[in-house]
C-alpha atoms as a PDB file:
ATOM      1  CA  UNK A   1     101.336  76.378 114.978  1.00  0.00           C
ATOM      2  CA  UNK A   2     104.234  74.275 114.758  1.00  0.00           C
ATOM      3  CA  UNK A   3     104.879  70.948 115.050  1.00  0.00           C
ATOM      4  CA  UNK A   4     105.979  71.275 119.342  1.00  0.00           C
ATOM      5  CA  UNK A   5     102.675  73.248 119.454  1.00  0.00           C
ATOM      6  CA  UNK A   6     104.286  76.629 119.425  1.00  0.00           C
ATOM      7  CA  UNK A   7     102.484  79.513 118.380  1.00  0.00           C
ATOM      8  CA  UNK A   8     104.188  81.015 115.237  1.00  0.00           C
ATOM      9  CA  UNK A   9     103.611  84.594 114.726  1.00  0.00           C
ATOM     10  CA  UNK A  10     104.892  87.041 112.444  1.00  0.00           C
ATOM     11  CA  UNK A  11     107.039  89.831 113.174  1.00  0.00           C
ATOM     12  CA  UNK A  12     104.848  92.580 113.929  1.00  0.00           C
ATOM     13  CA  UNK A  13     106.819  95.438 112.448  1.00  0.00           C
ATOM     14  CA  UNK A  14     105.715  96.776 108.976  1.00  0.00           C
ATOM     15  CA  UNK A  15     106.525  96.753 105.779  1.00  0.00           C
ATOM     16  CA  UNK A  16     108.584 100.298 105.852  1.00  0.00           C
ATOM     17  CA  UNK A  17     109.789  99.420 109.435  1.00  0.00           C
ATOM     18  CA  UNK A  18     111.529  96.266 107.609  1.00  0.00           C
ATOM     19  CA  UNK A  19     113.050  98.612 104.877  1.00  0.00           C
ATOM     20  CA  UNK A  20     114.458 100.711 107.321  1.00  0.00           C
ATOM     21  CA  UNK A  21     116.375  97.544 109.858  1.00  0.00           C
ATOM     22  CA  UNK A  22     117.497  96.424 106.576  1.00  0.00           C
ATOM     23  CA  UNK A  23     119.148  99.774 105.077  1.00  0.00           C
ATOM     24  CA  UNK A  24     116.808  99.924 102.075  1.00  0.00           C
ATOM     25  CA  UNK A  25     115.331 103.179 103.245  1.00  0.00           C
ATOM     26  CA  UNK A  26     117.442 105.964 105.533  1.00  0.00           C
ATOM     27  CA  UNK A  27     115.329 108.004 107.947  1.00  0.00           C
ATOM     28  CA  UNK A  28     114.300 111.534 107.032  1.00  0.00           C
ATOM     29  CA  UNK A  29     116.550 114.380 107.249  1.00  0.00           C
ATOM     30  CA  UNK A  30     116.321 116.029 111.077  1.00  0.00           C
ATOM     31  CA  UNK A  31     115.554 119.348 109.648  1.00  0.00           C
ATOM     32  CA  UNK A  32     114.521 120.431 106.067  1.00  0.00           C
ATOM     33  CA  UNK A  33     116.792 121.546 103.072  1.00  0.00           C
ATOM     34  CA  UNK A  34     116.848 125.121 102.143  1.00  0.00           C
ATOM     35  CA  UNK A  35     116.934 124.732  98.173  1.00  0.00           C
ATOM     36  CA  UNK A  36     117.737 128.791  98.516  1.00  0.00           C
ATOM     37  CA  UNK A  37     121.333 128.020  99.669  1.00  0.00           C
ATOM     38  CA  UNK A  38     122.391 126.128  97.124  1.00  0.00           C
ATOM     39  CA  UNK A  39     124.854 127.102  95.136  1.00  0.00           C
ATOM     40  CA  UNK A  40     123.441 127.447  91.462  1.00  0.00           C
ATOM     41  CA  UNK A  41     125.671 126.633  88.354  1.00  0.00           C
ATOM     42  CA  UNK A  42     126.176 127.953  85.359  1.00  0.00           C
ATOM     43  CA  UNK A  43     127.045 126.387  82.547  1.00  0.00           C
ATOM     44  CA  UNK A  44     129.690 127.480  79.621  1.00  0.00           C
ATOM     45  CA  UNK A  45     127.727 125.599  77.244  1.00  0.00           C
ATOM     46  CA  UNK A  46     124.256 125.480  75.806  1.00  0.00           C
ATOM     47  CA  UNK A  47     121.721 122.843  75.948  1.00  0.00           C
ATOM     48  CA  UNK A  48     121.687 122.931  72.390  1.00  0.00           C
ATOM     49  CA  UNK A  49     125.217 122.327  72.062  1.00  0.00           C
ATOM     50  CA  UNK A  50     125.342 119.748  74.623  1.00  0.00           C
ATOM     51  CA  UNK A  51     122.311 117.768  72.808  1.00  0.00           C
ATOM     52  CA  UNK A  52     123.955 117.981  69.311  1.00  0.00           C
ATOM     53  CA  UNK A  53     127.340 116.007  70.801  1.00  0.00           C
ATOM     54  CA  UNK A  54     125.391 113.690  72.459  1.00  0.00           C
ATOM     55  CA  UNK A  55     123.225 112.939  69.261  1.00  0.00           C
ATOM     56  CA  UNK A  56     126.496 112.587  66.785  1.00  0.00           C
ATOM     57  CA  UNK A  57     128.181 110.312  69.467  1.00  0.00           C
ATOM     58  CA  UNK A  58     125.402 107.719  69.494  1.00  0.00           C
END
Protein backbone atom coordinates (compact mmCIF):
# COMPACT_ATOMS: atom_id res chain seq x y z
CA UNK A 1 0.00 0.00 0.00
CA UNK A 2 1.06 3.40 -0.47
CA UNK A 3 0.63 6.35 1.16
CA UNK A 4 -2.83 7.53 -1.37
CA UNK A 5 -3.96 3.96 -0.50
CA UNK A 6 -2.89 2.45 -3.76
CA UNK A 7 -2.28 -1.04 -4.06
CA UNK A 8 1.44 -1.60 -5.01
CA UNK A 9 2.13 -4.74 -6.76
CA UNK A 10 5.02 -6.13 -8.37
CA UNK A 11 5.53 -6.72 -11.88
CA UNK A 12 4.33 -10.06 -12.49
CA UNK A 13 6.80 -11.18 -15.11
CA UNK A 14 9.72 -13.48 -13.97
CA UNK A 15 12.95 -13.48 -13.31
CA UNK A 16 14.12 -14.81 -17.01
CA UNK A 17 11.20 -12.77 -18.56
CA UNK A 18 13.15 -9.60 -16.99
CA UNK A 19 16.52 -10.85 -18.52
CA UNK A 20 15.10 -11.10 -21.72
CA UNK A 21 13.12 -7.07 -21.87
CA UNK A 22 16.42 -6.07 -20.67
CA UNK A 23 18.84 -7.77 -23.39
CA UNK A 24 20.70 -9.89 -20.83
CA UNK A 25 19.47 -13.08 -22.40
CA UNK A 26 18.54 -13.42 -26.46
CA UNK A 27 15.77 -15.90 -27.28
CA UNK A 28 16.65 -19.36 -28.55
CA UNK A 29 17.67 -20.01 -31.98
CA UNK A 30 14.29 -20.74 -34.31
CA UNK A 31 15.71 -23.96 -35.44
CA UNK A 32 18.72 -26.04 -34.14
CA UNK A 33 22.48 -25.92 -35.26
CA UNK A 34 23.79 -28.72 -37.29
CA UNK A 35 27.41 -29.05 -35.62
CA UNK A 36 27.91 -31.51 -38.93
CA UNK A 37 28.15 -28.44 -41.23
CA UNK A 38 30.65 -26.77 -39.76
CA UNK A 39 33.53 -26.26 -41.30
CA UNK A 40 36.39 -28.04 -39.23
CA UNK A 41 39.99 -26.53 -39.03
CA UNK A 42 43.09 -27.70 -39.12
CA UNK A 43 45.80 -26.44 -37.64
CA UNK A 44 49.63 -26.06 -39.03
CA UNK A 45 50.81 -26.31 -35.62
CA UNK A 46 50.77 -28.69 -32.71
CA UNK A 47 49.33 -28.32 -29.37
CA UNK A 48 52.58 -29.00 -28.09
CA UNK A 49 54.17 -26.34 -29.92
CA UNK A 50 51.56 -23.90 -29.27
CA UNK A 51 51.80 -24.67 -25.30
CA UNK A 52 55.65 -24.36 -25.24
CA UNK A 53 55.35 -20.46 -26.75
CA UNK A 54 52.80 -19.70 -24.56
CA UNK A 55 54.79 -21.06 -21.45
CA UNK A 56 58.27 -19.12 -22.48
CA UNK A 57 56.19 -15.89 -23.10
CA UNK A 58 54.77 -15.72 -19.58
Amino acid sequence: MTHDSEVEVPATTTPFQQLLQSGSVRPAAAAAVDFANINRVKLTTDTATILAEERDNS
